[in-house]
N, C-alpha and C. Protein backbone atom coordinates (compact mmCIF):
# COMPACT_ATOMS: atom_id res chain seq x y z
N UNK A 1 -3.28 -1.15 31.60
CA UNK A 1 -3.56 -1.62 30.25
C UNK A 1 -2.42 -2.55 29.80
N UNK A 2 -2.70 -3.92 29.34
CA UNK A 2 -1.72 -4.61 28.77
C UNK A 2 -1.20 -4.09 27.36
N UNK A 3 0.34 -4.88 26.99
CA UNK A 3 0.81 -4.38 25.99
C UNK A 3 0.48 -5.80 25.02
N UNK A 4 0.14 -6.71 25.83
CA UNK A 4 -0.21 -8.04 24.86
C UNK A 4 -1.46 -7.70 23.53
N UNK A 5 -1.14 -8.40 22.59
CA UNK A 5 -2.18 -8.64 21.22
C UNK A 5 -2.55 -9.61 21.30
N UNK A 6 -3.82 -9.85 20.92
CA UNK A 6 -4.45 -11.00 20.59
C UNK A 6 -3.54 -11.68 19.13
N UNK A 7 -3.82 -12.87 19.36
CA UNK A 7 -2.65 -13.65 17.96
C UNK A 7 -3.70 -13.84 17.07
N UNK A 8 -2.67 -13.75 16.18
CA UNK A 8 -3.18 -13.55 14.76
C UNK A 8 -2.34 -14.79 14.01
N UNK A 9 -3.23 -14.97 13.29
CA UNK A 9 -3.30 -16.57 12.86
C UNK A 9 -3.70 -17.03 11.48
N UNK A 10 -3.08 -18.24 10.81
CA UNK A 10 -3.29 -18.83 9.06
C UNK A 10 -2.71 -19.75 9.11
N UNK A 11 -3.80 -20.30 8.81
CA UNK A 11 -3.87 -21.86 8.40
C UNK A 11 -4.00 -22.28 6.96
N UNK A 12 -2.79 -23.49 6.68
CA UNK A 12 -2.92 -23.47 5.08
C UNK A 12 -2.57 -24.87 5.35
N UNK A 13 -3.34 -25.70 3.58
CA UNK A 13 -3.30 -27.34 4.10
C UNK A 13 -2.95 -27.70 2.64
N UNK A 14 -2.53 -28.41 2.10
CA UNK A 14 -2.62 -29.20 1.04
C UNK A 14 -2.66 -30.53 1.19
N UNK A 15 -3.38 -30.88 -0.16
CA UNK A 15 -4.03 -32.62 -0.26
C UNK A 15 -4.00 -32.65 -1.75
N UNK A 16 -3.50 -33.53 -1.97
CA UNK A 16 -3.46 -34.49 -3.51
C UNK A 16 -3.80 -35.90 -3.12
N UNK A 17 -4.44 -35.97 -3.75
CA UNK A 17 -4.62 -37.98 -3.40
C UNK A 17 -3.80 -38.69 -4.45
N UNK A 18 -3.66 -37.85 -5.48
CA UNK A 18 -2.68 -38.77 -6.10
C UNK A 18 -0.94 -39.05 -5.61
N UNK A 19 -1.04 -37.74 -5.49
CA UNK A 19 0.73 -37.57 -4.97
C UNK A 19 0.79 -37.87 -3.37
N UNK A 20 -0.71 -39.04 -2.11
CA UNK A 20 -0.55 -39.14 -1.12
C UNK A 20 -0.36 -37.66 -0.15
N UNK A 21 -0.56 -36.77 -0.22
CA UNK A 21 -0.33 -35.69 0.48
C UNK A 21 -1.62 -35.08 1.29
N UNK A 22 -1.68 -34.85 2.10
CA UNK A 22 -2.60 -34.61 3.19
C UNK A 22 -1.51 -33.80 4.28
N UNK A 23 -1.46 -32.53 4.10
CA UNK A 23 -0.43 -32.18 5.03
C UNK A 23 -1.30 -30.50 5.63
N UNK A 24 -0.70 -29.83 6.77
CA UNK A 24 -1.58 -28.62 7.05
C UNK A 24 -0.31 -28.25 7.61
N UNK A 25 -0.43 -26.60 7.74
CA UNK A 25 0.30 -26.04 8.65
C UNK A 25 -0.12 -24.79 8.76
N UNK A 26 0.38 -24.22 10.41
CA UNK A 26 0.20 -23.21 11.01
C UNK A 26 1.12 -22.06 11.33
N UNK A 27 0.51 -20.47 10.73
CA UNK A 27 1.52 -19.85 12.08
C UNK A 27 0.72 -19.03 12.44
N UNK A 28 0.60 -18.60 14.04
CA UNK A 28 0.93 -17.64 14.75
C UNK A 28 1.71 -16.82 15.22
N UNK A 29 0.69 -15.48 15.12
CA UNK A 29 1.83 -14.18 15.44
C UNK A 29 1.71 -13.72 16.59
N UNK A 30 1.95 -13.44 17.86
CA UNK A 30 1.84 -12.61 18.65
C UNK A 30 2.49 -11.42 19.21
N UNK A 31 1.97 -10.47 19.19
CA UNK A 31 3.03 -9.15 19.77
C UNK A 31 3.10 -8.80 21.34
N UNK A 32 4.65 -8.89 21.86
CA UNK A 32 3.86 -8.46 23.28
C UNK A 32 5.16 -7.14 23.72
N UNK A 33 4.55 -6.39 23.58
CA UNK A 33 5.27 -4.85 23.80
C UNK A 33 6.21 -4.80 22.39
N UNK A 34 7.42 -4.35 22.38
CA UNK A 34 7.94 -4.54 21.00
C UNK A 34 8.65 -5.78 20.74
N UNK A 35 8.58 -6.73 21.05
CA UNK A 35 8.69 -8.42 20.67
C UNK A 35 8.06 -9.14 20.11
N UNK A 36 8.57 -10.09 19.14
CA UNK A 36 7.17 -10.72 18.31
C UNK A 36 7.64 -12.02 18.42
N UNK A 37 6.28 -12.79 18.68
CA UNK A 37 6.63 -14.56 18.65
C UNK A 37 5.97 -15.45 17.44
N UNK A 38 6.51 -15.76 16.92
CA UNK A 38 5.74 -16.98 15.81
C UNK A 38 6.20 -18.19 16.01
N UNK A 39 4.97 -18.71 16.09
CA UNK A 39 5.08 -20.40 16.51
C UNK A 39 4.24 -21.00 15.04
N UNK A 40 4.92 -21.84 14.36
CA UNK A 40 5.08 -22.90 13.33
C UNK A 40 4.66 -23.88 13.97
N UNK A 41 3.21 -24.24 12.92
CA UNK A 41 2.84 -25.86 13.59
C UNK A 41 2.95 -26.84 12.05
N UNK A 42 3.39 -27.86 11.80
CA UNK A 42 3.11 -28.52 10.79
C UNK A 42 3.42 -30.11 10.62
N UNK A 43 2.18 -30.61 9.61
CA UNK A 43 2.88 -32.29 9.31
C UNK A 43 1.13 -32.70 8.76
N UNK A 44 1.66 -33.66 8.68
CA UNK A 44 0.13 -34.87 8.18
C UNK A 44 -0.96 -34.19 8.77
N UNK A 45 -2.12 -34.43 8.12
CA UNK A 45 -3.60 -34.07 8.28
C UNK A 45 -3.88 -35.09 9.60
N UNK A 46 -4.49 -34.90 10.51
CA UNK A 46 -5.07 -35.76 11.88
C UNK A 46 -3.65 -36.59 12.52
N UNK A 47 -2.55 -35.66 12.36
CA UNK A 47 -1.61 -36.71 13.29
C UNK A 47 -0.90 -35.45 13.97
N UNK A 48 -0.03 -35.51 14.90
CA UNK A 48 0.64 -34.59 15.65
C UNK A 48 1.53 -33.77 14.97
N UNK A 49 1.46 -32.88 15.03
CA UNK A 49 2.22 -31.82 14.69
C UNK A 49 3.75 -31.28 14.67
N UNK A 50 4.70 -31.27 14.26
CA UNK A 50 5.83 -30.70 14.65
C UNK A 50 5.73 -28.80 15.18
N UNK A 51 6.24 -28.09 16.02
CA UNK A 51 5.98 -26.84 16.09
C UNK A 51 7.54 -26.73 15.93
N UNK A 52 7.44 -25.24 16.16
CA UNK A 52 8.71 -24.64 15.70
C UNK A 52 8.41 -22.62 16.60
N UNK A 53 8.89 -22.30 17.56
CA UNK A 53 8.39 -20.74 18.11
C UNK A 53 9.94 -20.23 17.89
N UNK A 54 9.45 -19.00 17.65
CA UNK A 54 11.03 -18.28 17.51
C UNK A 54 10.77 -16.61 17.74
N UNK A 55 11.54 -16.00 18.35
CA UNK A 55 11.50 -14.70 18.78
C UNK A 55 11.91 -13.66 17.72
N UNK A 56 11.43 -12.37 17.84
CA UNK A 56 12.08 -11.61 17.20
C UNK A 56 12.11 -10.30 17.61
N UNK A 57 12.92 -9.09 17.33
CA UNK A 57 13.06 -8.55 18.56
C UNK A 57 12.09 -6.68 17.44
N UNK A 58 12.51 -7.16 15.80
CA UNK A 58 11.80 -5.90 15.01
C UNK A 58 10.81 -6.42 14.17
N UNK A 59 9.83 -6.07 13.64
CA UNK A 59 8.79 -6.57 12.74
C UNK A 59 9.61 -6.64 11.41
N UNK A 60 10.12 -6.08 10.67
CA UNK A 60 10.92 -5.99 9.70
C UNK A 60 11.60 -8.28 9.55
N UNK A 61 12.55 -8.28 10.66
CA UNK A 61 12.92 -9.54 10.53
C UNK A 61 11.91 -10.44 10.44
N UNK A 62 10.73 -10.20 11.59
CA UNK A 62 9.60 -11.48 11.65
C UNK A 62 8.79 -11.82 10.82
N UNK A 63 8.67 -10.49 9.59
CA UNK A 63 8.38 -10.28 8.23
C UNK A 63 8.63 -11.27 6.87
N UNK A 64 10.15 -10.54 7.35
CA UNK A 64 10.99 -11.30 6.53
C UNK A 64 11.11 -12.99 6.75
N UNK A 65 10.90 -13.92 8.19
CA UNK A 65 10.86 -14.79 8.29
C UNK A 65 9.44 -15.81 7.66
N UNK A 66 8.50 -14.70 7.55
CA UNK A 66 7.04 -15.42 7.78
C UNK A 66 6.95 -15.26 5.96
N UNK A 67 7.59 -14.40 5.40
CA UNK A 67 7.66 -14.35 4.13
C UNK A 67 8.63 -15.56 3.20
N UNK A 68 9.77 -15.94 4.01
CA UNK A 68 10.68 -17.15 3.32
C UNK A 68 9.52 -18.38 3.67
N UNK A 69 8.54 -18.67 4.73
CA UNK A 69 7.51 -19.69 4.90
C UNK A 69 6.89 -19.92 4.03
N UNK A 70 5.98 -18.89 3.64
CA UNK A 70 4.90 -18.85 2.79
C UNK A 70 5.49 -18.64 1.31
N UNK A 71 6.94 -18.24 1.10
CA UNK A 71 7.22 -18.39 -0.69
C UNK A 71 7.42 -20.23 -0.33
N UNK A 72 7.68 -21.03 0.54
CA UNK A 72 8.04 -22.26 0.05
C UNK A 72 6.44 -22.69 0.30
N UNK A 73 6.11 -22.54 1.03
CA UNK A 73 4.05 -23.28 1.01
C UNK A 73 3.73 -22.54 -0.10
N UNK A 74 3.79 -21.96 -1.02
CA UNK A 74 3.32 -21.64 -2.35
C UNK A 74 3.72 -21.98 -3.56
N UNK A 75 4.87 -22.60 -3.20
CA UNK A 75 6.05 -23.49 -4.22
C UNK A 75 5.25 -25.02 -4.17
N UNK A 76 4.63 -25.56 -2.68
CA UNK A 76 4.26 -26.72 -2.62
C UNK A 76 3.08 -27.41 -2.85
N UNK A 77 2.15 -25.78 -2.86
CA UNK A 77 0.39 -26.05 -3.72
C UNK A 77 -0.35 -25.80 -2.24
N UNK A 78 0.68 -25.13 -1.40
CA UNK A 78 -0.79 -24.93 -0.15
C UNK A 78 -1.69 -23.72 -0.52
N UNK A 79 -2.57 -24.25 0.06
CA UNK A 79 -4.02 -23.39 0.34
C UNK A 79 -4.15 -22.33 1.35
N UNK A 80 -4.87 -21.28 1.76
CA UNK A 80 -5.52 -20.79 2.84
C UNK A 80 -6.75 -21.44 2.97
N UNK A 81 -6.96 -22.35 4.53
CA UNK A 81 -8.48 -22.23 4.90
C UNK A 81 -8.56 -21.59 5.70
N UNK A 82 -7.65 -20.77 6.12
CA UNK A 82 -8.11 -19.69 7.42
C UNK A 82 -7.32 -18.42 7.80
N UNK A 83 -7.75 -17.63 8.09
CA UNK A 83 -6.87 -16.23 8.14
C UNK A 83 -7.52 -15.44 9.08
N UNK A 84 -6.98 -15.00 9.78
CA UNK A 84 -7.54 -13.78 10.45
C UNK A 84 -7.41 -12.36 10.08
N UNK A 85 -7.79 -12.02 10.38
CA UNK A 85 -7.96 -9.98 9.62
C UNK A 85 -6.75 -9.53 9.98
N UNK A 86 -6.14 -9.85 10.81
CA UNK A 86 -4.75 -9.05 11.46
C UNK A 86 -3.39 -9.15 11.52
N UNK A 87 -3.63 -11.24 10.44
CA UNK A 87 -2.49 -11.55 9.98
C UNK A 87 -1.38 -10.82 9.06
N UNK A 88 -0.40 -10.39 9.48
CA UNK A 88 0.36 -9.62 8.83
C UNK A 88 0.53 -10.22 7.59
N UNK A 89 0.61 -9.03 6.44
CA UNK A 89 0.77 -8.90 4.94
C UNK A 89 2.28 -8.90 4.31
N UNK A 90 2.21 -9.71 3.69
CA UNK A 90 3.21 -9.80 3.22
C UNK A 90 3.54 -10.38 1.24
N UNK A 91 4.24 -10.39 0.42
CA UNK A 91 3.98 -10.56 -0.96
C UNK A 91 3.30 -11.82 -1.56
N UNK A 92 4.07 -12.72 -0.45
CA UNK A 92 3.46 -14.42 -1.14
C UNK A 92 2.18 -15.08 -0.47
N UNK A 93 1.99 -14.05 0.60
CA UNK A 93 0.44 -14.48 1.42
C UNK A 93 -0.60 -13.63 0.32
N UNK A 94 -0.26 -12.78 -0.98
CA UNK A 94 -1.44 -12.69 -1.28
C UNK A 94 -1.56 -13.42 -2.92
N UNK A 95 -0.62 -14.18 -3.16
CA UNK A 95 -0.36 -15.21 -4.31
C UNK A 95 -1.06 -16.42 -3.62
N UNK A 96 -1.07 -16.58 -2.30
CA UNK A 96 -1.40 -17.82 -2.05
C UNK A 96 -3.31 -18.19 -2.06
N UNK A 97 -3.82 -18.85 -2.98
CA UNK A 97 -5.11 -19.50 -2.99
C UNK A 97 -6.33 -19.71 -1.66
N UNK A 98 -7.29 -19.06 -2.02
CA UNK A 98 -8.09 -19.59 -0.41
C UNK A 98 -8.99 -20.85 -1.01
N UNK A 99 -8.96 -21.63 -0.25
CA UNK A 99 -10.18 -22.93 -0.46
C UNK A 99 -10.94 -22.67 0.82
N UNK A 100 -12.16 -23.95 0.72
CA UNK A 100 -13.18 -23.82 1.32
C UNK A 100 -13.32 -25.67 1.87
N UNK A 101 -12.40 -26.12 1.61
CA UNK A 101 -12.59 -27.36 1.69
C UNK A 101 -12.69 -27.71 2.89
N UNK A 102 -13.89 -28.11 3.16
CA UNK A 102 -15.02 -28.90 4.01
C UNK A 102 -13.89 -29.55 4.99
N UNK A 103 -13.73 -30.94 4.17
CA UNK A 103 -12.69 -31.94 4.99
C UNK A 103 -11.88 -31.45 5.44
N UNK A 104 -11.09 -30.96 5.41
CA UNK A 104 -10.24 -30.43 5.17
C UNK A 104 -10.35 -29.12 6.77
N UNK A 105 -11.13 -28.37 6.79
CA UNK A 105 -11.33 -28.04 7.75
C UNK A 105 -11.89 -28.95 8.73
N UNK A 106 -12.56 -29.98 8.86
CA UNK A 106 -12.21 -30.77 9.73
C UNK A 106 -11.37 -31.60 10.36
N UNK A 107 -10.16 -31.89 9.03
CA UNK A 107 -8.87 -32.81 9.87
C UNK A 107 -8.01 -31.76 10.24
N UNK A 108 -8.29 -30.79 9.73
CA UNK A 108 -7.25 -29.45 10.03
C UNK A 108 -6.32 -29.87 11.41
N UNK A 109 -7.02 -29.76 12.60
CA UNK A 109 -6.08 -30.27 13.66
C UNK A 109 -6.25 -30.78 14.81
């Protein structure tokens, strides 16, 4: 039996047309035995991405990391268009807004 998890995953995008902004970003979580990986994807709507993966060795820290993310994407007007059920919980992932926006899930990535 593997110790690997399936990744768990949220996607959040913001767009203003006035203020030019069209931007998305990603993280994934994965657990594999007691190690956790989150890989950061982000930048402009339909252009390449910057990533960012970083290790962690207790849930407590990777927590704490995925929580300083999402208080600044909630400072900046991002959205949720996507979440998975298993994405870990945390205070500012449930302040943060879900949309439904169409486009938006299509330039996603």
């Amino acid at each position: 039996m593997s110790d690997h998890k399936p990744v768990a995953h949220l996607s959040l995008i913001c767009t203003n047309i006035v203020e030019n902004k069209y931007r998305a970003y990603s993280i994934e979580v994965r657990q594999y035995k007691k190690n956790y990986q989150v890989r950061c994807a982000w930048g402009r709507l339909k252009s390449q991405k910057r990533q960012l993966l970083k290790s962690f060795d207790d849930q407590n820290t990777m927590l704490h990391f995925i929580e300083q993310i999402l208080k600044r994407r909630y400072r900046n007007d991002y959205q949720i268009i996507a979440q998975s059920d298993d994405f870990p919980e945390t205070p500012s992932l449930k302040l943060l807004p879900y949309t439904d926006h169409i486009a938006g899930q299509l330039l996603l990535f």
